[in-house]
C-alpha atoms as a PDB file:
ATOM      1  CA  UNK A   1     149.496 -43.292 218.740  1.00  0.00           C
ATOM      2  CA  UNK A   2     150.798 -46.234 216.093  1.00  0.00           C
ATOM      3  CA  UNK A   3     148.211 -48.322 217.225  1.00  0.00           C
ATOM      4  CA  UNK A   4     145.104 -45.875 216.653  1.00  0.00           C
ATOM      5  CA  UNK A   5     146.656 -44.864 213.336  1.00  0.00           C
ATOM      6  CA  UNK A   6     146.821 -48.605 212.243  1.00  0.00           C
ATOM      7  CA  UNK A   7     143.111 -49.625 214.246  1.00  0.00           C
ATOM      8  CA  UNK A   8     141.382 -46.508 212.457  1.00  0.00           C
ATOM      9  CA  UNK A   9     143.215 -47.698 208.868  1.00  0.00           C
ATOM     10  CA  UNK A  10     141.833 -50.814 209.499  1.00  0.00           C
ATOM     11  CA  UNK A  11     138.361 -49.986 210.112  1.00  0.00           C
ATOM     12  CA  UNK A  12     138.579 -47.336 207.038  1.00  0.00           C
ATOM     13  CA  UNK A  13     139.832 -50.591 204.546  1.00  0.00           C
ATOM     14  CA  UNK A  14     137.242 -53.470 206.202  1.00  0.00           C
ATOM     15  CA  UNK A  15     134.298 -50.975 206.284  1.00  0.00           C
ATOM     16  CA  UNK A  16     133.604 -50.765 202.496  1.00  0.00           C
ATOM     17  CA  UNK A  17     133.651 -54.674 202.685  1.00  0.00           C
ATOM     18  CA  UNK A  18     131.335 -55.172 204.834  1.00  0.00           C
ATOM     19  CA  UNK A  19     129.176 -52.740 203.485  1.00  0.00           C
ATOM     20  CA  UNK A  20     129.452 -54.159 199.668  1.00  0.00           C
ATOM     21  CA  UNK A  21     128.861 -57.566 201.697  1.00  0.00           C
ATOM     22  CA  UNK A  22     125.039 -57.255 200.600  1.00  0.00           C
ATOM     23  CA  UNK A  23     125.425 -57.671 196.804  1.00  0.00           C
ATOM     24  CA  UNK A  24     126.989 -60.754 195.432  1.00  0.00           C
ATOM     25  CA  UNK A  25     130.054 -60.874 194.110  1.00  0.00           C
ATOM     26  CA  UNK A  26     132.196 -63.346 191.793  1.00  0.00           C
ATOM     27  CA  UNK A  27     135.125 -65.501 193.504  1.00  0.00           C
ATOM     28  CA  UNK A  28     137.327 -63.179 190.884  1.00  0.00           C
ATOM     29  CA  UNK A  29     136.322 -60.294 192.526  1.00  0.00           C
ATOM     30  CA  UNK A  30     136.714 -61.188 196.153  1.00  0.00           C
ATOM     31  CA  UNK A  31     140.202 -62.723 194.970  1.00  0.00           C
ATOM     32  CA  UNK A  32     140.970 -58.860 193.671  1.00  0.00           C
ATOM     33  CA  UNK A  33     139.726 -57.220 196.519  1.00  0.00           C
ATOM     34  CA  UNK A  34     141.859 -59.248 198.739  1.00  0.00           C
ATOM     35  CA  UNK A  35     144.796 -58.430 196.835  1.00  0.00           C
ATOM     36  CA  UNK A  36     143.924 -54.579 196.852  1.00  0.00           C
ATOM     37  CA  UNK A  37     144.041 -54.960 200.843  1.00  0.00           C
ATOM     38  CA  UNK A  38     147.256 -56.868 201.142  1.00  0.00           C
ATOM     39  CA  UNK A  39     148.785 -53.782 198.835  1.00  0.00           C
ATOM     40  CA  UNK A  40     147.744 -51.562 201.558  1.00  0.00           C
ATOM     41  CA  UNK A  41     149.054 -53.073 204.040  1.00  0.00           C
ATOM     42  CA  UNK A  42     152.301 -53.556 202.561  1.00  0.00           C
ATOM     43  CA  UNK A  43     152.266 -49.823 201.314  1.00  0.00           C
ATOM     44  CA  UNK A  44     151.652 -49.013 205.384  1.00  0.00           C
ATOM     45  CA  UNK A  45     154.460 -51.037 206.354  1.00  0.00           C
ATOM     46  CA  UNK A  46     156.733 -49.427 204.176  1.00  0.00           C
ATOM     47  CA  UNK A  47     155.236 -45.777 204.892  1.00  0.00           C
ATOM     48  CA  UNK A  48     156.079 -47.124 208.692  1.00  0.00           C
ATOM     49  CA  UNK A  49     159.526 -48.140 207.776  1.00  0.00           C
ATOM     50  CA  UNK A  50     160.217 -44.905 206.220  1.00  0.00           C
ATOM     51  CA  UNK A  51     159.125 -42.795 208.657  1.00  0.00           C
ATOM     52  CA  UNK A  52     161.423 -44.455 211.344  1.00  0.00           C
ATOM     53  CA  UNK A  53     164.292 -44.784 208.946  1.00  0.00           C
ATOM     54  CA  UNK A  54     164.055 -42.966 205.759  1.00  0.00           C
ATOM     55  CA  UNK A  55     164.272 -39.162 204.812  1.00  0.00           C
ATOM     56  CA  UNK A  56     161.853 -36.967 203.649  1.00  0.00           C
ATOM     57  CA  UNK A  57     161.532 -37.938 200.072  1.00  0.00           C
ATOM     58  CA  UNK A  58     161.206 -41.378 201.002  1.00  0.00           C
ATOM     59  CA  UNK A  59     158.200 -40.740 203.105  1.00  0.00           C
ATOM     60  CA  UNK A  60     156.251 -38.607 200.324  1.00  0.00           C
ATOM     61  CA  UNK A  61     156.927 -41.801 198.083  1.00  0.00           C
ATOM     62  CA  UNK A  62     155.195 -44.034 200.335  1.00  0.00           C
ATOM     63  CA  UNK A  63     152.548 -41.601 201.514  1.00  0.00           C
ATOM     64  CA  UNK A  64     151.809 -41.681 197.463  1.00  0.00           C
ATOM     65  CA  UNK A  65     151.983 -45.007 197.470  1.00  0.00           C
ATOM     66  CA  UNK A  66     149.264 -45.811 200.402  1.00  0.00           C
ATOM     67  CA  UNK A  67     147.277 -43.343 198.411  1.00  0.00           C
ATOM     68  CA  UNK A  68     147.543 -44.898 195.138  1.00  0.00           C
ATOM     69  CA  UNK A  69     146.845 -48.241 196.898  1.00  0.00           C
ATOM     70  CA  UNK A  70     143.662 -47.136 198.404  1.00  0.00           C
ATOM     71  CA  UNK A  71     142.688 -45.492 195.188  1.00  0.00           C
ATOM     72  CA  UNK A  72     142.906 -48.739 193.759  1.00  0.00           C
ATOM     73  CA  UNK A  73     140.930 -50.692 196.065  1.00  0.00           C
ATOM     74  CA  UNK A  74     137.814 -47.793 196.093  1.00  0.00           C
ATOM     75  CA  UNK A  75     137.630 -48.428 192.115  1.00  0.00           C
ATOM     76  CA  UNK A  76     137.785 -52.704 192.533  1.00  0.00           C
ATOM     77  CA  UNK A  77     134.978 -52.257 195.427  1.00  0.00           C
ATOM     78  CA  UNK A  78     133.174 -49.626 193.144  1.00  0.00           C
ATOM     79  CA  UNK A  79     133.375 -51.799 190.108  1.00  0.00           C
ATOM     80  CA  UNK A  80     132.451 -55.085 191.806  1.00  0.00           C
ATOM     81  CA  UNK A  81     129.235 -53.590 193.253  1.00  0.00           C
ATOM     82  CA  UNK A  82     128.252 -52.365 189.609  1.00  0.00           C
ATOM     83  CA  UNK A  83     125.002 -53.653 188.475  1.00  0.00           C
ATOM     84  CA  UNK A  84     126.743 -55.165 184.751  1.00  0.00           C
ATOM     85  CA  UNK A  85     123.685 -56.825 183.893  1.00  0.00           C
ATOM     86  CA  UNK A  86     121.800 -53.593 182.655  1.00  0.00           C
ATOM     87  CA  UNK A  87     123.057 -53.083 178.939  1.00  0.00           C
ATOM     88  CA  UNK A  88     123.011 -56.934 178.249  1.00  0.00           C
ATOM     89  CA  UNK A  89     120.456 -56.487 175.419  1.00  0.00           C
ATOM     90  CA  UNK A  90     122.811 -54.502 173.481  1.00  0.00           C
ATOM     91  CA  UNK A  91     125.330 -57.305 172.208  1.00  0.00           C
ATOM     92  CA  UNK A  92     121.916 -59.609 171.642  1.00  0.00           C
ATOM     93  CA  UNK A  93     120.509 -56.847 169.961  1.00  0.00           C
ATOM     94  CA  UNK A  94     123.443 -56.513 167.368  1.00  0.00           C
ATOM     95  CA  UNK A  95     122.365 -60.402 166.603  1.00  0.00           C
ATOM     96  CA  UNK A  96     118.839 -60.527 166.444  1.00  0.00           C
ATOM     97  CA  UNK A  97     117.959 -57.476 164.048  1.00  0.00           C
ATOM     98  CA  UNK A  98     114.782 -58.190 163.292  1.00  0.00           C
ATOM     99  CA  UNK A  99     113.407 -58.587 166.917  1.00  0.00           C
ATOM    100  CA  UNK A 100     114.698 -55.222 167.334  1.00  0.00           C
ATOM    101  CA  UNK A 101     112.668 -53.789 164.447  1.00  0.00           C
ATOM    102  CA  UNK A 102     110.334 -50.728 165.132  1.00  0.00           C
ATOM    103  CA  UNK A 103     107.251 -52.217 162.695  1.00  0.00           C
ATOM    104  CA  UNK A 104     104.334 -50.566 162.696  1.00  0.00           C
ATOM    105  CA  UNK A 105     103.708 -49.480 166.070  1.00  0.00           C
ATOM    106  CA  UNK A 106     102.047 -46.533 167.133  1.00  0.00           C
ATOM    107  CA  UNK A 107     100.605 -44.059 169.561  1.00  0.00           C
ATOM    108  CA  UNK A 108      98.062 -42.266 170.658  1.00  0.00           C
ATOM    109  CA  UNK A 109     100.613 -39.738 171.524  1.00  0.00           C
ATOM    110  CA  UNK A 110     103.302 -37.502 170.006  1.00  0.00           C
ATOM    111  CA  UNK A 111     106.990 -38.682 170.505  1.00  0.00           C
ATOM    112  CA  UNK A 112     107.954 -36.539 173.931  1.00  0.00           C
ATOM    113  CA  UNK A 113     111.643 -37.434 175.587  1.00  0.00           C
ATOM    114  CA  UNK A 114     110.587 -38.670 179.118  1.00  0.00           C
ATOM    115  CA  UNK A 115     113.593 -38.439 181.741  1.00  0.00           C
ATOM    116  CA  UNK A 116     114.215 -40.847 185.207  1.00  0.00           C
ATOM    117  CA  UNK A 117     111.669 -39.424 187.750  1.00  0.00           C
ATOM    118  CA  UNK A 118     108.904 -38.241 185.230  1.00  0.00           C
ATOM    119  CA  UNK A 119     105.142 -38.791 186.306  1.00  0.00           C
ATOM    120  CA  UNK A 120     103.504 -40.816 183.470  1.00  0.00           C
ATOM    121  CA  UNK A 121      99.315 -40.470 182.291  1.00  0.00           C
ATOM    122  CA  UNK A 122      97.571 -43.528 183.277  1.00  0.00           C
ATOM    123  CA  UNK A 123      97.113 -44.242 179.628  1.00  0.00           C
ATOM    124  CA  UNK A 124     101.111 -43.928 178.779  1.00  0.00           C
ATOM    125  CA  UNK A 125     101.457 -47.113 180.481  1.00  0.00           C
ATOM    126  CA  UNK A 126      98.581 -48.983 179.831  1.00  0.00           C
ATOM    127  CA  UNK A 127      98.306 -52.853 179.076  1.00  0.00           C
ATOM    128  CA  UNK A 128      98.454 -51.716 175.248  1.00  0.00           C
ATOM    129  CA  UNK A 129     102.229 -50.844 175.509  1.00  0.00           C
ATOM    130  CA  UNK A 130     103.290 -53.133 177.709  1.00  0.00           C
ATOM    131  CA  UNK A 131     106.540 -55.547 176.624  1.00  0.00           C
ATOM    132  CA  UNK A 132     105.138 -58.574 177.981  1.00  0.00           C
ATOM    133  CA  UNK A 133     107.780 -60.406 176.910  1.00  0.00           C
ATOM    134  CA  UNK A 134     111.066 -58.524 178.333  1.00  0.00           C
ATOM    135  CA  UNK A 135     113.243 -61.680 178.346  1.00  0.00           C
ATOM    136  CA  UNK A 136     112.760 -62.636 175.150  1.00  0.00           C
ATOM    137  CA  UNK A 137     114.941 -59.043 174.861  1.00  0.00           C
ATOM    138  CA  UNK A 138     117.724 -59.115 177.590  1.00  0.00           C
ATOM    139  CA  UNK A 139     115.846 -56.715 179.491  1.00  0.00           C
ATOM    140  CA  UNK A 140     116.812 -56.164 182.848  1.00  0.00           C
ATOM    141  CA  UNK A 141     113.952 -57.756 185.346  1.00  0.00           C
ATOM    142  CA  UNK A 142     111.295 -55.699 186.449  1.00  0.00           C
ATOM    143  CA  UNK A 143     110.462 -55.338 190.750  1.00  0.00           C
ATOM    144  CA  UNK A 144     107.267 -55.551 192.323  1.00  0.00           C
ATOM    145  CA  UNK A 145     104.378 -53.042 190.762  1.00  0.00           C
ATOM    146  CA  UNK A 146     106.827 -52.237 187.943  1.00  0.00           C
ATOM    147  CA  UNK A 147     106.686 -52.437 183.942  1.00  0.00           C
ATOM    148  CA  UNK A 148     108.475 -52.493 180.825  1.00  0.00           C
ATOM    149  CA  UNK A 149     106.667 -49.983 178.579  1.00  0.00           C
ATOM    150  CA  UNK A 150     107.303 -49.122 175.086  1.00  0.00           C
ATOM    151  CA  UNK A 151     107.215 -45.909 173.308  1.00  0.00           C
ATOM    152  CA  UNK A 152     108.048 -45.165 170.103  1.00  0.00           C
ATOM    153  CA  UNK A 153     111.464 -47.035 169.889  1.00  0.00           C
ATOM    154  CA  UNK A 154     112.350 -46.113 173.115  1.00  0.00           C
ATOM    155  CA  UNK A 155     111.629 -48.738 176.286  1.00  0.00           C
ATOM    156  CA  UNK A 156     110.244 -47.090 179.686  1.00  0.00           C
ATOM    157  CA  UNK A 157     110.774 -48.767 183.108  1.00  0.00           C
ATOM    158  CA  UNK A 158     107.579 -47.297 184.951  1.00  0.00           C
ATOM    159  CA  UNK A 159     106.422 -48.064 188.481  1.00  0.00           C
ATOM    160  CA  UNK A 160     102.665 -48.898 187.692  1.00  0.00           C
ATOM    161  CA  UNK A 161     101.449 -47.613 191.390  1.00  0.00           C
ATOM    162  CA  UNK A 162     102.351 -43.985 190.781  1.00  0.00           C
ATOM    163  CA  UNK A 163     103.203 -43.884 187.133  1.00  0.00           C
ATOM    164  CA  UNK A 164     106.891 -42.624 187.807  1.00  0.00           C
ATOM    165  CA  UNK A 165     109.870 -43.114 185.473  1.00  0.00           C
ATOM    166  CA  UNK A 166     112.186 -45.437 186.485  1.00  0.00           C
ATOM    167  CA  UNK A 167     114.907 -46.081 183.993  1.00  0.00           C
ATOM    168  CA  UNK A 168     115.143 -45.067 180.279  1.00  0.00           C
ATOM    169  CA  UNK A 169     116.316 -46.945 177.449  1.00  0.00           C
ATOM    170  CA  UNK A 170     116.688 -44.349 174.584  1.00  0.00           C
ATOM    171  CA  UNK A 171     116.574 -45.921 170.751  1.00  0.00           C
ATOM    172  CA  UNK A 172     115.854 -49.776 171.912  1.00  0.00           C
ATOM    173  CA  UNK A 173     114.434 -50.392 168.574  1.00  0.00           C
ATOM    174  CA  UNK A 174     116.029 -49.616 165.097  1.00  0.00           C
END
């Protein structure tokens, strides 16, 4: 019975690994993770060792303790498979004023507040308000098919094959 307890909390702590094992992640945070593992481990052992020798109190301390461990490690794995990169613009943004600056752009359309999964008009999107340029902003990069598009001082992230929403960066420029 000890043994499938300990196999199945093994599988349960290397299965999130192995499944973040597709996005990269810095030496820091495999270093972290690693420690988060060995803590619950030694939390187990000492649930183990109070359960053969403790009382009750001392066995709802450790249980809380595994828990708390475990806790710990789901946030590290959670946080180290975070894409940081998205709000990069911001700090560069606070820097550079004037390439944020609104100008004199305009539309051929009233402001409207478009949401993740909208479908976008063909001309929403056209060549005219694309950022061709989203580097030179700390944008995130685009994928295949897929656009920066401005509008009004908000920045769109459409996918150019079906003219859906993809991400939404309210109030981009001042």
């Amino acid at each position: 019975m000890r043994k499938t307890i300990l196999a199945g909390l093994l599988a349960a702590t290397l299965a999130p690994v192995a499944a973040q094992a597709q996005s990269p992640i810095t030496p820091f945070e495999r270093r972290e993770l690693r420690d988060d593992r060995r803590d619950i481990r030694e939390q187990q052992r000492d649930l183990n060792r109070a359960y053969r020798y403790g009382d009750k109190g001392d066995v709802r301390k450790e249980q809380r303790d595994v828990r708390d461990a475990r806790r710990e490690y789901r946030e590290d794995a959670r946080d180290a498979r975070r894409d940081w990169g998205r709000d990069d613009w911001r700090a560069y943004r606070g820097q550079n004023r004037n390439l944020y600056r609104g100008g004199g752009w305009r539309s051929d359309y009233r402001y409207q507040q478009f949401g993740v999964g909208a479908r976008l008009g063909a001309g929403y999107y056209s060549q005219r308000y694309w950022i061709s340029d989203p580097w030179r902003y700390r944008l995130p990069p685009t994928g295949f098919g897929q656009r920066w598009v401005r509008f009004y001082n908000d920045v769109l992230l459409v996918d150019t094959r079906s003219g859906r929403v993809i991400d939404v960066i309210r109030g981009f420029y001042w």
